[in-house]
N, C-alpha and C. Protein backbone atom coordinates (compact mmCIF):
# COMPACT_ATOMS: atom_id res chain seq x y z
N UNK A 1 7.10 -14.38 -12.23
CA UNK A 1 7.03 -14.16 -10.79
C UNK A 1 5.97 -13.11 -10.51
N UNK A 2 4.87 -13.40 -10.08
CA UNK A 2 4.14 -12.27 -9.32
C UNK A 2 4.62 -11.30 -8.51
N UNK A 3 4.12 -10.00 -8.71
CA UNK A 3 5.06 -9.11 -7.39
C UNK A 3 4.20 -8.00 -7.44
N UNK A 4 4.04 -7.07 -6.50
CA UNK A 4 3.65 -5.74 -6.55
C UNK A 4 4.48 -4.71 -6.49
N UNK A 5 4.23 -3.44 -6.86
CA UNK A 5 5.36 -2.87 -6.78
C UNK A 5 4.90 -1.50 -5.74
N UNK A 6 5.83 -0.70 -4.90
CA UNK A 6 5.67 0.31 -4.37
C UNK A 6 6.62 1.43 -4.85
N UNK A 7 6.05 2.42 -5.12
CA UNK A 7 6.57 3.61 -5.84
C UNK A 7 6.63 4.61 -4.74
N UNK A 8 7.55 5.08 -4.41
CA UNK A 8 8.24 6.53 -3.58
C UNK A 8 7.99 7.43 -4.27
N UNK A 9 7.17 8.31 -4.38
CA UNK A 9 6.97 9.41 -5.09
C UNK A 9 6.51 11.08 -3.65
N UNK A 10 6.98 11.08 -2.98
CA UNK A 10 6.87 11.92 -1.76
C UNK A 10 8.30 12.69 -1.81
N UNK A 11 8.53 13.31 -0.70
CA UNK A 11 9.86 14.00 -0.45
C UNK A 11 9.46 15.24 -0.95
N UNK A 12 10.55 16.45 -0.04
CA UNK A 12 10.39 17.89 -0.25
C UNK A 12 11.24 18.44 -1.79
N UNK A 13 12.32 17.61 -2.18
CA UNK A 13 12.57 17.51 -3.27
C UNK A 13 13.78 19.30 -3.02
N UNK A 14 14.08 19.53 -1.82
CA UNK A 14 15.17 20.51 -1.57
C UNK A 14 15.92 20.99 -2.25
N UNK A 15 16.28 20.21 -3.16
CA UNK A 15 17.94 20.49 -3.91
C UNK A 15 16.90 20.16 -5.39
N UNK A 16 15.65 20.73 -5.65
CA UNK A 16 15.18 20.68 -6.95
C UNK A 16 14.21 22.11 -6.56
N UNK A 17 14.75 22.80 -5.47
CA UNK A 17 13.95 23.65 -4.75
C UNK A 17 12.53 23.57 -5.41
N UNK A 18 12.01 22.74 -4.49
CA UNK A 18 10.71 21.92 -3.90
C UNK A 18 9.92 21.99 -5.41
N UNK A 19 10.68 21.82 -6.57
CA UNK A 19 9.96 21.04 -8.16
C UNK A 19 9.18 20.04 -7.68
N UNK A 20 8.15 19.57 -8.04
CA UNK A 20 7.57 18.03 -8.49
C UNK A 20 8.49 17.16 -9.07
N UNK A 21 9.68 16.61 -8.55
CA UNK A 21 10.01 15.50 -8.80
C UNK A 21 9.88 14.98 -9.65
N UNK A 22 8.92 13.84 -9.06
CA UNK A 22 8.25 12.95 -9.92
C UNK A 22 7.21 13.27 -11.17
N UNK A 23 6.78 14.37 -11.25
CA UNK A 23 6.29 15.15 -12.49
C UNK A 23 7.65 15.47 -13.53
N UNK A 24 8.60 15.92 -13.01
CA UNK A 24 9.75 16.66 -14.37
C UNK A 24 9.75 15.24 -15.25
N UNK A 25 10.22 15.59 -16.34
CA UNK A 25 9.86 15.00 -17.59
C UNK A 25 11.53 14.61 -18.35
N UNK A 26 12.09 13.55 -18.26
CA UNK A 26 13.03 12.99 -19.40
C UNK A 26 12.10 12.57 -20.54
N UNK A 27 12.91 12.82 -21.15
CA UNK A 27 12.13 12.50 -22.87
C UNK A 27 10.79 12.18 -23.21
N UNK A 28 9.90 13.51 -22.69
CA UNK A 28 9.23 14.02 -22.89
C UNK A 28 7.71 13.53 -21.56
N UNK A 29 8.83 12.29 -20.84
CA UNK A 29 7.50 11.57 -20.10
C UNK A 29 7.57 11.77 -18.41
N UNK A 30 6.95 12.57 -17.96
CA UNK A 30 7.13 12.40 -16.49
C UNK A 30 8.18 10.92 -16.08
N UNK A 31 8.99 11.33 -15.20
CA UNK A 31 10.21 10.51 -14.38
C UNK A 31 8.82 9.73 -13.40
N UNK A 32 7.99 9.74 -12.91
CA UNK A 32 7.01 9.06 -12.19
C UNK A 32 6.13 7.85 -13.39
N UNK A 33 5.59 8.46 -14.21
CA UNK A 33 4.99 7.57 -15.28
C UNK A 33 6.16 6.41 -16.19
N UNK A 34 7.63 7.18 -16.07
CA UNK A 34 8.29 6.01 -16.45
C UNK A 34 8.47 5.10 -15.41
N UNK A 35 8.61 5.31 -14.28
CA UNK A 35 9.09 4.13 -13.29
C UNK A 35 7.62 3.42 -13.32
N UNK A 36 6.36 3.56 -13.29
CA UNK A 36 5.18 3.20 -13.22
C UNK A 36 4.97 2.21 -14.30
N UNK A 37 5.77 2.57 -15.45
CA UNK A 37 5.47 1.79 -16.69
C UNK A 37 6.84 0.21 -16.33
N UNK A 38 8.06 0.69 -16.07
CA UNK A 38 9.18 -0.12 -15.55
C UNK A 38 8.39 -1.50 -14.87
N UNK A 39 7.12 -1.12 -13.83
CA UNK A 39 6.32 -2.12 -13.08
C UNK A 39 5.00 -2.25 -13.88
N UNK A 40 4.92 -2.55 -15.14
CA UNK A 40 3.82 -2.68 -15.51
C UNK A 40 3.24 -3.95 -15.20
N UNK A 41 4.13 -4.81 -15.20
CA UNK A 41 3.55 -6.22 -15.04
C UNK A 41 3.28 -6.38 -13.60
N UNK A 42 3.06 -5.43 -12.89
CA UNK A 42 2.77 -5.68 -11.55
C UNK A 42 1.03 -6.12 -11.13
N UNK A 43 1.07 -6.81 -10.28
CA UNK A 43 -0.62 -6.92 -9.80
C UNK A 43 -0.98 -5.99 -9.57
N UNK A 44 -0.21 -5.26 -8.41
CA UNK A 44 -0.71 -3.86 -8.07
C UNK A 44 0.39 -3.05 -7.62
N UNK A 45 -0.10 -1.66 -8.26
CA UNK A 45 1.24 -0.54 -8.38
C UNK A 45 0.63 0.64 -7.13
N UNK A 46 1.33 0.84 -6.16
CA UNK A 46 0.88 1.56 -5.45
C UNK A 46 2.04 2.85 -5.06
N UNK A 47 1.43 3.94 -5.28
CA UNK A 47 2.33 5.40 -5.14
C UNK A 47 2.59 5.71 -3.90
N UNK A 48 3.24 6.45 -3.42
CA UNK A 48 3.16 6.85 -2.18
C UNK A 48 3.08 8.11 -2.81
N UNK A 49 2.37 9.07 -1.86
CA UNK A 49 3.25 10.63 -2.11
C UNK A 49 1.39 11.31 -2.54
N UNK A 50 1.46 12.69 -2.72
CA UNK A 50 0.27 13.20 -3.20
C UNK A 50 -0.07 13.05 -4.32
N UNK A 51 -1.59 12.82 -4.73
CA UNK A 51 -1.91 11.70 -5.78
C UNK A 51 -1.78 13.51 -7.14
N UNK A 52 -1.56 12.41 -8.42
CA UNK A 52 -0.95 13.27 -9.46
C UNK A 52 -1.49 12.45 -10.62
N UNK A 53 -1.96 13.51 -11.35
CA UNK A 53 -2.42 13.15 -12.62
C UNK A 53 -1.90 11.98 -13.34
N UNK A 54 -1.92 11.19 -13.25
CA UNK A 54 -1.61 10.10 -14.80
C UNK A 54 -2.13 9.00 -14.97
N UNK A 55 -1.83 8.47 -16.06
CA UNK A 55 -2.88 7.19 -16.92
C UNK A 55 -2.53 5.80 -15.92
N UNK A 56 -3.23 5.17 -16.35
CA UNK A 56 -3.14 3.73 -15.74
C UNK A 56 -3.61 3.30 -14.57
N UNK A 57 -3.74 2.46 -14.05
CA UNK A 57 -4.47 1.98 -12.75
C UNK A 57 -3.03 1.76 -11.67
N UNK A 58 -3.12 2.80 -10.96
CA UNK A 58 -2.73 2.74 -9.37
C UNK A 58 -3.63 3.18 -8.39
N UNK A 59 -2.51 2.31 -7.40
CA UNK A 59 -3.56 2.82 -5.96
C UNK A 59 -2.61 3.89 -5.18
N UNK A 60 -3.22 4.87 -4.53
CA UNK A 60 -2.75 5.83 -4.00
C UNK A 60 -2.79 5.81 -2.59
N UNK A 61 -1.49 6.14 -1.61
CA UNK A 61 -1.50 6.99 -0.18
C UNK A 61 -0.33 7.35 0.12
N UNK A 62 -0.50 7.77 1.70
CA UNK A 62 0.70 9.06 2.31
C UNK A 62 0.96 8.35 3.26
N UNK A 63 2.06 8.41 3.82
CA UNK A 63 2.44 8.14 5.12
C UNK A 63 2.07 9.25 5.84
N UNK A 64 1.79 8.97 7.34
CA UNK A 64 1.44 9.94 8.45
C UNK A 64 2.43 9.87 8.95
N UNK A 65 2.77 11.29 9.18
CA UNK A 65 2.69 12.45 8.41
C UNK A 65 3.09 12.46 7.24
N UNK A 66 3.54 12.91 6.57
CA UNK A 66 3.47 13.05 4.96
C UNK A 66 5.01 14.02 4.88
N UNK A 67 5.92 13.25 4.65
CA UNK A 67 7.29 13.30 4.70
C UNK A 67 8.20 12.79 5.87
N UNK A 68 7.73 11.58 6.26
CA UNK A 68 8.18 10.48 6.88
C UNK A 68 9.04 10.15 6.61
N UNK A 69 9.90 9.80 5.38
CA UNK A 69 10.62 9.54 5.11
C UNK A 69 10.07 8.32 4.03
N UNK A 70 11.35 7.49 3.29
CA UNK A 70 10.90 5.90 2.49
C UNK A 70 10.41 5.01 3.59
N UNK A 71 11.33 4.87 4.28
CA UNK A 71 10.95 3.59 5.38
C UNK A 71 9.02 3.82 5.82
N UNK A 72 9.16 5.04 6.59
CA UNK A 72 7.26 5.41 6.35
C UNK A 72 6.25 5.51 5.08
N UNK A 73 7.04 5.48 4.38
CA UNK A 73 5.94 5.33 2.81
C UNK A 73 6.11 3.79 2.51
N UNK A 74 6.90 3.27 2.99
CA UNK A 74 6.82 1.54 2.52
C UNK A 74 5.90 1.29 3.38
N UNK A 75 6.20 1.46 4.94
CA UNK A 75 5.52 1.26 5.90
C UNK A 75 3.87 1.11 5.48
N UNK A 76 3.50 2.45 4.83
CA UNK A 76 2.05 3.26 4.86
C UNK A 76 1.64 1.88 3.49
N UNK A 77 2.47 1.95 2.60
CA UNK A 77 1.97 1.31 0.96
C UNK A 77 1.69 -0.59 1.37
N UNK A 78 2.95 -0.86 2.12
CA UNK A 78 3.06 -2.52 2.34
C UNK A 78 1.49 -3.07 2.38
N UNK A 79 0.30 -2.61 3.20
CA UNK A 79 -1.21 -3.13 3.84
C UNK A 79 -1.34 -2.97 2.54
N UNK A 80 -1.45 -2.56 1.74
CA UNK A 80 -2.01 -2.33 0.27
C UNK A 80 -1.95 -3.32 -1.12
N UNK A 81 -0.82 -3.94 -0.80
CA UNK A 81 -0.12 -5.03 -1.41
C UNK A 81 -0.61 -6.62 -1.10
N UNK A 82 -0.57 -7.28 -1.96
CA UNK A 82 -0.65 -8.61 -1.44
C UNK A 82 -0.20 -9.88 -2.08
N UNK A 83 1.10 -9.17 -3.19
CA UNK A 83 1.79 -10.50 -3.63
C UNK A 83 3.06 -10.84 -2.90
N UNK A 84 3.77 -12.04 -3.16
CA UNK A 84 4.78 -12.26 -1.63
C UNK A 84 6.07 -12.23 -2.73
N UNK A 85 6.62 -10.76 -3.83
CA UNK A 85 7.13 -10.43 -3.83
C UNK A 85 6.99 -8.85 -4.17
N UNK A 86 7.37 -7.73 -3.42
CA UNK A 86 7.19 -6.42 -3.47
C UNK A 86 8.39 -5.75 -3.92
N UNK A 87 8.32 -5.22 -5.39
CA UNK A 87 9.57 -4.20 -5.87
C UNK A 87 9.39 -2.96 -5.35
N UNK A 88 10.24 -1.85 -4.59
CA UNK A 88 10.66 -0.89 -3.96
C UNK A 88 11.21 0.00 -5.05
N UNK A 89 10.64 0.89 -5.42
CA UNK A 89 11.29 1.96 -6.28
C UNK A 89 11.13 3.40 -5.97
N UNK A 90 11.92 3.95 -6.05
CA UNK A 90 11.82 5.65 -6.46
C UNK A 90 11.83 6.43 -7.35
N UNK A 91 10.66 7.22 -7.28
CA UNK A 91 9.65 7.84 -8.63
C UNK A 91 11.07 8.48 -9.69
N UNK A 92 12.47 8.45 -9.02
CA UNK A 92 13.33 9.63 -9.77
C UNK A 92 14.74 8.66 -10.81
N UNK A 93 13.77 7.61 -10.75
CA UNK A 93 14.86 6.66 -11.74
C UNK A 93 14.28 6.80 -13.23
N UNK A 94 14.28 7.16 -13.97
CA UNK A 94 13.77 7.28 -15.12
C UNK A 94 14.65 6.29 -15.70
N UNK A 95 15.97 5.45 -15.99
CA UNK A 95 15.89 4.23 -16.43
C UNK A 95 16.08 3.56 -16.16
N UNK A 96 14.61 2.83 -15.01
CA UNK A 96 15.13 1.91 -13.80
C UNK A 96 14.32 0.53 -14.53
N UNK A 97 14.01 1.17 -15.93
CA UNK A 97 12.80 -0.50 -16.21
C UNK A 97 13.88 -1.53 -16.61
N UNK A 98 15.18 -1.39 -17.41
CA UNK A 98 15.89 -2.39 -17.30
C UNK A 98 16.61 -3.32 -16.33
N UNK A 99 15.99 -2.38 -15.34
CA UNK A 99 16.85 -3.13 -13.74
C UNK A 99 15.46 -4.13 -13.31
N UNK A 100 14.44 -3.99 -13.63
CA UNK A 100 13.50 -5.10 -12.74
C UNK A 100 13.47 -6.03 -12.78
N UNK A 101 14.00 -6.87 -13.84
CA UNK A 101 14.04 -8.36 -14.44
C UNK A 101 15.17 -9.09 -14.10
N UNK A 102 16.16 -8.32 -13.78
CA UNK A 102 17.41 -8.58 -13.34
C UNK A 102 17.01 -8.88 -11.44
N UNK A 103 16.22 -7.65 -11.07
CA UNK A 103 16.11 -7.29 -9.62
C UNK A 103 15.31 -9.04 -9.25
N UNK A 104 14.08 -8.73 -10.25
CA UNK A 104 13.67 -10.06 -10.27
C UNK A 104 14.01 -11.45 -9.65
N UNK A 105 15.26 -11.84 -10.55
CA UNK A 105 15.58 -12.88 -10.95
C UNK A 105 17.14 -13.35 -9.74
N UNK A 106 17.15 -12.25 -9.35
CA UNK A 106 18.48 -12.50 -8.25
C UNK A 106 17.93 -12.69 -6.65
N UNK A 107 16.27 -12.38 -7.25
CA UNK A 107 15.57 -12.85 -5.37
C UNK A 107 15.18 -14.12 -5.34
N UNK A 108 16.37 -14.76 -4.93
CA UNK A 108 16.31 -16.22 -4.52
C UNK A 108 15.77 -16.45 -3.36
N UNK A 109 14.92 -17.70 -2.79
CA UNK A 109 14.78 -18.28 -2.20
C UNK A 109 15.29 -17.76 -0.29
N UNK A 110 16.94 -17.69 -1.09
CA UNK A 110 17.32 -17.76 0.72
C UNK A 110 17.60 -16.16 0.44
N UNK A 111 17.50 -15.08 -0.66
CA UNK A 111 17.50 -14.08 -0.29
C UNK A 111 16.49 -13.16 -0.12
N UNK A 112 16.80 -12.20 0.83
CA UNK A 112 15.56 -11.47 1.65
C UNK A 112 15.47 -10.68 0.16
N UNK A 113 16.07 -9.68 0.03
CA UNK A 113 16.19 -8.22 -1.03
C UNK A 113 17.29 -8.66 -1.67
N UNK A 114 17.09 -8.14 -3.42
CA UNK A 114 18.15 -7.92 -4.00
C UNK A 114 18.10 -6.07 -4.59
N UNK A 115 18.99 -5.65 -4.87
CA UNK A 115 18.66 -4.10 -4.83
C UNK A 115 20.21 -4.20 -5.69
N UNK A 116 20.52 -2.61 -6.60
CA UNK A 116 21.04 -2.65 -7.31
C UNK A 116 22.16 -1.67 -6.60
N UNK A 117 23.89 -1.89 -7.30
CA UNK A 117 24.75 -1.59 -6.44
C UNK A 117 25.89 -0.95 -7.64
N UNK A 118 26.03 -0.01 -7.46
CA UNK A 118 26.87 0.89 -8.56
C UNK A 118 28.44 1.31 -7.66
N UNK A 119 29.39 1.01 -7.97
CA UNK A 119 30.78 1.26 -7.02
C UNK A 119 30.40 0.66 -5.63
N UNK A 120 30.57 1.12 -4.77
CA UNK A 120 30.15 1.50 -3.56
C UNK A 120 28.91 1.34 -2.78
N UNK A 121 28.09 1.78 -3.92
CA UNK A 121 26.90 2.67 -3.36
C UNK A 121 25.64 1.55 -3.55
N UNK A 122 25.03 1.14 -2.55
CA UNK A 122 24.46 0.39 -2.90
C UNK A 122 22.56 1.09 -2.95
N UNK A 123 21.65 1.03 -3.73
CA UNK A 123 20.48 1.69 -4.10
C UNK A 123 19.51 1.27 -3.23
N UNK A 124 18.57 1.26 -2.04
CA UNK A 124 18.00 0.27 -1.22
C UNK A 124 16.41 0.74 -1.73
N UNK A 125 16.43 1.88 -2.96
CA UNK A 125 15.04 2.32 -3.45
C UNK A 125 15.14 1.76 -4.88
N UNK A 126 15.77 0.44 -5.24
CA UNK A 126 16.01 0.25 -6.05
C UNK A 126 15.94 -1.34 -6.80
N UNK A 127 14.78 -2.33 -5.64
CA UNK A 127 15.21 -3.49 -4.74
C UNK A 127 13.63 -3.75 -4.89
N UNK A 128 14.23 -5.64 -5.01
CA UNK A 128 12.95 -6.41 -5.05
C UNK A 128 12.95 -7.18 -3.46
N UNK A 129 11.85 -7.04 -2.75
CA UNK A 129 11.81 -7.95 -1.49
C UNK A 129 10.93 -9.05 -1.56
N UNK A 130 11.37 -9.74 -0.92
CA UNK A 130 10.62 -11.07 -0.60
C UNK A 130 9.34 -10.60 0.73
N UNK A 131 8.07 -10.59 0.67
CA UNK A 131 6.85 -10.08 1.26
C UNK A 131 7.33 -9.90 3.02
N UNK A 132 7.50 -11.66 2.68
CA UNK A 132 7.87 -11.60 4.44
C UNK A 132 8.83 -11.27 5.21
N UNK A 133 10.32 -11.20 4.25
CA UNK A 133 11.58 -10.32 4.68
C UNK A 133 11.09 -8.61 4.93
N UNK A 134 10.26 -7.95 3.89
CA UNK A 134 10.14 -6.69 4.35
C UNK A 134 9.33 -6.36 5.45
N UNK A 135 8.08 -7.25 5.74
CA UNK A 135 7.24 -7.28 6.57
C UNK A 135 8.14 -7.42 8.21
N UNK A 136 9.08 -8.23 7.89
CA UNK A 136 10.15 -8.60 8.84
C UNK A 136 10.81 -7.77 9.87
N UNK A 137 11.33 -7.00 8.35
CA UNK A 137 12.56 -5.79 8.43
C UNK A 137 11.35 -4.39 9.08
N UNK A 138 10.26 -4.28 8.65
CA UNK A 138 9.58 -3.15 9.35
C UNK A 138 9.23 -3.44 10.51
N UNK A 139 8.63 -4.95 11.28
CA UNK A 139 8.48 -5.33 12.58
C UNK A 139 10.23 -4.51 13.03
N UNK A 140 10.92 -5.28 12.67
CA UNK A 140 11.96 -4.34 14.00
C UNK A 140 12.35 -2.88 13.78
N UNK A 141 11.81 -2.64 12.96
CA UNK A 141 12.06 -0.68 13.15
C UNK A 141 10.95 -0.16 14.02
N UNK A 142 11.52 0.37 15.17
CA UNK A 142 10.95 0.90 16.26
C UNK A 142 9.52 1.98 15.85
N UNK A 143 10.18 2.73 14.51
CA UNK A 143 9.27 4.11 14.50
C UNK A 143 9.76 4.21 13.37
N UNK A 144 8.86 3.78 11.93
CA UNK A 144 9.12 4.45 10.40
C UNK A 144 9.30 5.43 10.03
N UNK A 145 8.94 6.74 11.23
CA UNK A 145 9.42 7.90 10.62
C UNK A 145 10.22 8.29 11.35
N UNK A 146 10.94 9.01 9.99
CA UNK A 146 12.35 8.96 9.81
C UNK A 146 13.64 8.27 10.03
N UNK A 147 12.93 6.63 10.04
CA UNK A 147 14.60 5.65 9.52
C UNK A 147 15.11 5.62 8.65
N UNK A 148 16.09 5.40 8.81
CA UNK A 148 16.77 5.43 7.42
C UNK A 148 16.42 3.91 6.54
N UNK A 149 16.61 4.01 5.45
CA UNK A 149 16.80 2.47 4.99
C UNK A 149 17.26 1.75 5.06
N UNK A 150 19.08 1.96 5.39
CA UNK A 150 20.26 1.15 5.98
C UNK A 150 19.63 0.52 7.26
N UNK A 151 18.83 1.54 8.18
CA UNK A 151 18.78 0.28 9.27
C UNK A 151 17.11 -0.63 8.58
N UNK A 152 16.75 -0.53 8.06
CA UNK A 152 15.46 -1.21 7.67
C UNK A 152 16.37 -2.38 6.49
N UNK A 153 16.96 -2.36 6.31
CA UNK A 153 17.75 -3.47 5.41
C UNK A 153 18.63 -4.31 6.57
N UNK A 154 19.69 -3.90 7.38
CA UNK A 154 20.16 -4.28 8.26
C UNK A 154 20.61 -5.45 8.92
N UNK A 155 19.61 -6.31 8.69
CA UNK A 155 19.11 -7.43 9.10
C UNK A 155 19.21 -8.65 8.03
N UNK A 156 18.89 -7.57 6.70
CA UNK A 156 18.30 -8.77 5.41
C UNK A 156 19.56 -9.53 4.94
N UNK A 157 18.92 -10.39 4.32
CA UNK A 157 20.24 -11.05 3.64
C UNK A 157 20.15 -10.51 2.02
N UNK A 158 21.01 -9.85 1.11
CA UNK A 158 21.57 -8.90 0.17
C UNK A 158 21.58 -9.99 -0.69
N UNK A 159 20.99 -9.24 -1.87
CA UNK A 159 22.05 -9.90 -3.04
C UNK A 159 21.89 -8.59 -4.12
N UNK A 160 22.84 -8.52 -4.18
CA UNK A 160 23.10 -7.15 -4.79
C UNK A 160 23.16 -7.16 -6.31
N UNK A 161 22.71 -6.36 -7.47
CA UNK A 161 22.90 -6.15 -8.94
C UNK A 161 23.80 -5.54 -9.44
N UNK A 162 24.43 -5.65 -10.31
CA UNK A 162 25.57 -4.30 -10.71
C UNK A 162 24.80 -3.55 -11.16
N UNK A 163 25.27 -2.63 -11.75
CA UNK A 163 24.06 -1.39 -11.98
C UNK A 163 24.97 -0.50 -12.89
N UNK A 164 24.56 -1.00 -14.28
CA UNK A 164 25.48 -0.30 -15.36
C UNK A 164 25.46 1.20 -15.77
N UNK A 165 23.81 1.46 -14.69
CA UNK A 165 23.66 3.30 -15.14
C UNK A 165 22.10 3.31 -14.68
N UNK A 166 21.30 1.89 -14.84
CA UNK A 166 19.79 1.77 -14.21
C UNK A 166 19.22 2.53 -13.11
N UNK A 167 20.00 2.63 -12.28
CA UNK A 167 19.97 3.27 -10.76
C UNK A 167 20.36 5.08 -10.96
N UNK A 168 20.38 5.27 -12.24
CA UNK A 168 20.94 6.67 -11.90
C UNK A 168 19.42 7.95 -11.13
N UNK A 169 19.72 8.39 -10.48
CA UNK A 169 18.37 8.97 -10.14
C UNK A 169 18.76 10.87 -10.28
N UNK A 170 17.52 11.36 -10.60
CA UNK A 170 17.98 12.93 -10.44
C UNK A 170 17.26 13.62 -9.50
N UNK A 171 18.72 13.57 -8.24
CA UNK A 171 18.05 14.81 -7.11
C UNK A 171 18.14 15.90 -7.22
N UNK A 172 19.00 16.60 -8.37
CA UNK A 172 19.31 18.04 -8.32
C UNK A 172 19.37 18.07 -9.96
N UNK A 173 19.60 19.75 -10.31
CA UNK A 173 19.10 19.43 -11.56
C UNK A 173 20.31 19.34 -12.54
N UNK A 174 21.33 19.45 -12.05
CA UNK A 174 22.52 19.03 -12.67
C UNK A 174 22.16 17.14 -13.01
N UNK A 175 21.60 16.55 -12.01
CA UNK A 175 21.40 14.81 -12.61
C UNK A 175 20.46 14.72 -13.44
N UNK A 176 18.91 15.98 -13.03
CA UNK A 176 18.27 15.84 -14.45
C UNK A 176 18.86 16.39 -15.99
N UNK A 177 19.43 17.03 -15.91
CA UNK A 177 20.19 17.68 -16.90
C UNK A 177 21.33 16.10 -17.35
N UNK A 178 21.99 15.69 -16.78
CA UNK A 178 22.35 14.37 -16.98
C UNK A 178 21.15 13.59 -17.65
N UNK A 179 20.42 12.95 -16.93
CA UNK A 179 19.62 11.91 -17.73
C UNK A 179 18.78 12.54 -18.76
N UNK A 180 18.45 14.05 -18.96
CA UNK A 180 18.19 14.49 -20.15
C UNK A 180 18.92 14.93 -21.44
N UNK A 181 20.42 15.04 -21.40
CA UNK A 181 21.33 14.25 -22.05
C UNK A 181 21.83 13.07 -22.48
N UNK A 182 21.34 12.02 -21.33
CA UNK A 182 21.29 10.55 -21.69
C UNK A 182 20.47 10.17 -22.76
N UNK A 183 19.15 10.99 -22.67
CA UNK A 183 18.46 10.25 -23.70
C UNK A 183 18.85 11.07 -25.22
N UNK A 184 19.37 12.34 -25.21
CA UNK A 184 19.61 13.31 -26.30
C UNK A 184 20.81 11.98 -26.54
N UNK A 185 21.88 11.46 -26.13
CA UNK A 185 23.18 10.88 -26.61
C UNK A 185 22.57 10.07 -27.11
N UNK A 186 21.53 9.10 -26.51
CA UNK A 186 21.07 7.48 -27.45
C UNK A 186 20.28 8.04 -28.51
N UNK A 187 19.13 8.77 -28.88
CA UNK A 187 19.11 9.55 -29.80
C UNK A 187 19.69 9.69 -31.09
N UNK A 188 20.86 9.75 -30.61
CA UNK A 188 21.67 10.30 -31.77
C UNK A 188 22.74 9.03 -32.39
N UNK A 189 22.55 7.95 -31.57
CA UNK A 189 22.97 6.86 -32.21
C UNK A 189 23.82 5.80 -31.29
């Protein structure tokens, strides 16, 4: 399946009192360069957020203003893209590459987004769209900055992934401290 992918790599990052995010490092590799690698097979990988050192061919920009929120960084990245399926990720999944093939493969035909869903909680930075469902879903959001994603999904038709641990993301550093234990436990056997 052809697809491009858009990477969330922006945000004030508050509760990491304002760290680089997407720079901190699980096992040994920037949390941004792993999700980047997760979309390798992409046509084109495009960042949102201020451009940052690393290997490989992406394309870079910001939403105006520049902490808009996701919905404004999809908004800003979507013109950039041009395969008619677009994966949605956020730079803070460090083991989100086993979820893409799955994310892949559950965007059927009659579904808009499939995105990955742990208890409850369903991940909407975590989700493969169909070009013209997202293109869709941003025509009716009045003003990208600062919607939420719930109402930019709203509309779509779901098909949701289980999500055995793929989706775990670290906003604070108690979760990086988590997924940098995750990889110390597999490690060890």
């Amino acid at each position: 399946m052809r697809f491009d992918a858009i990477v969330l790599a922006g945000g004030a990052a508050r509760r990491l009192g304002g760290a680089d995010k997407p720079m901190l490092e699980v096992d040994g590799t920037p949390m941004l360069t792993r999700v980047l690698g997760a979309v390798s097979a992409a046509q084109t990988r495009v960042v949102v957020g201020p451009r940052r050192s690393i290997e490989g061919a992406v394309t870079w920009c910001q939403e105006t203003p520049p902490g808009g929120g996701p919905v404004a960084a999809i908004a800003a990245a979507l013109p950039l893209t041009t395969a008619p399926v677009i994966v949605v990720l956020a730079a803070d999944l460090p083991w989100i590459a086993a979820a893409v093939a799955p994310l892949l493969a559950a965007l059927q035909p009659s579904v808009d987004v499939a995105m990955l869903r742990a208890g409850d909680h369903s991940n909407y930075l975590a989700a493969a769209w169909h070009r013209r469902a997202l293109t869709a879903a941003l025509d009716r959001v009045a003003d990208p900055r600062g919607a939420s994603m719930r109402t930019l999904v709203a509309a779509a038709t779901v098909a949701e992934v289980a999500d055995p641990g793929w989706g775990q993301d670290c906003d604070t550093w108690p979760d990086l401290a988590r997924a940098r234990d995750r990889t110390t436990d597999r490690s060890r056997g």
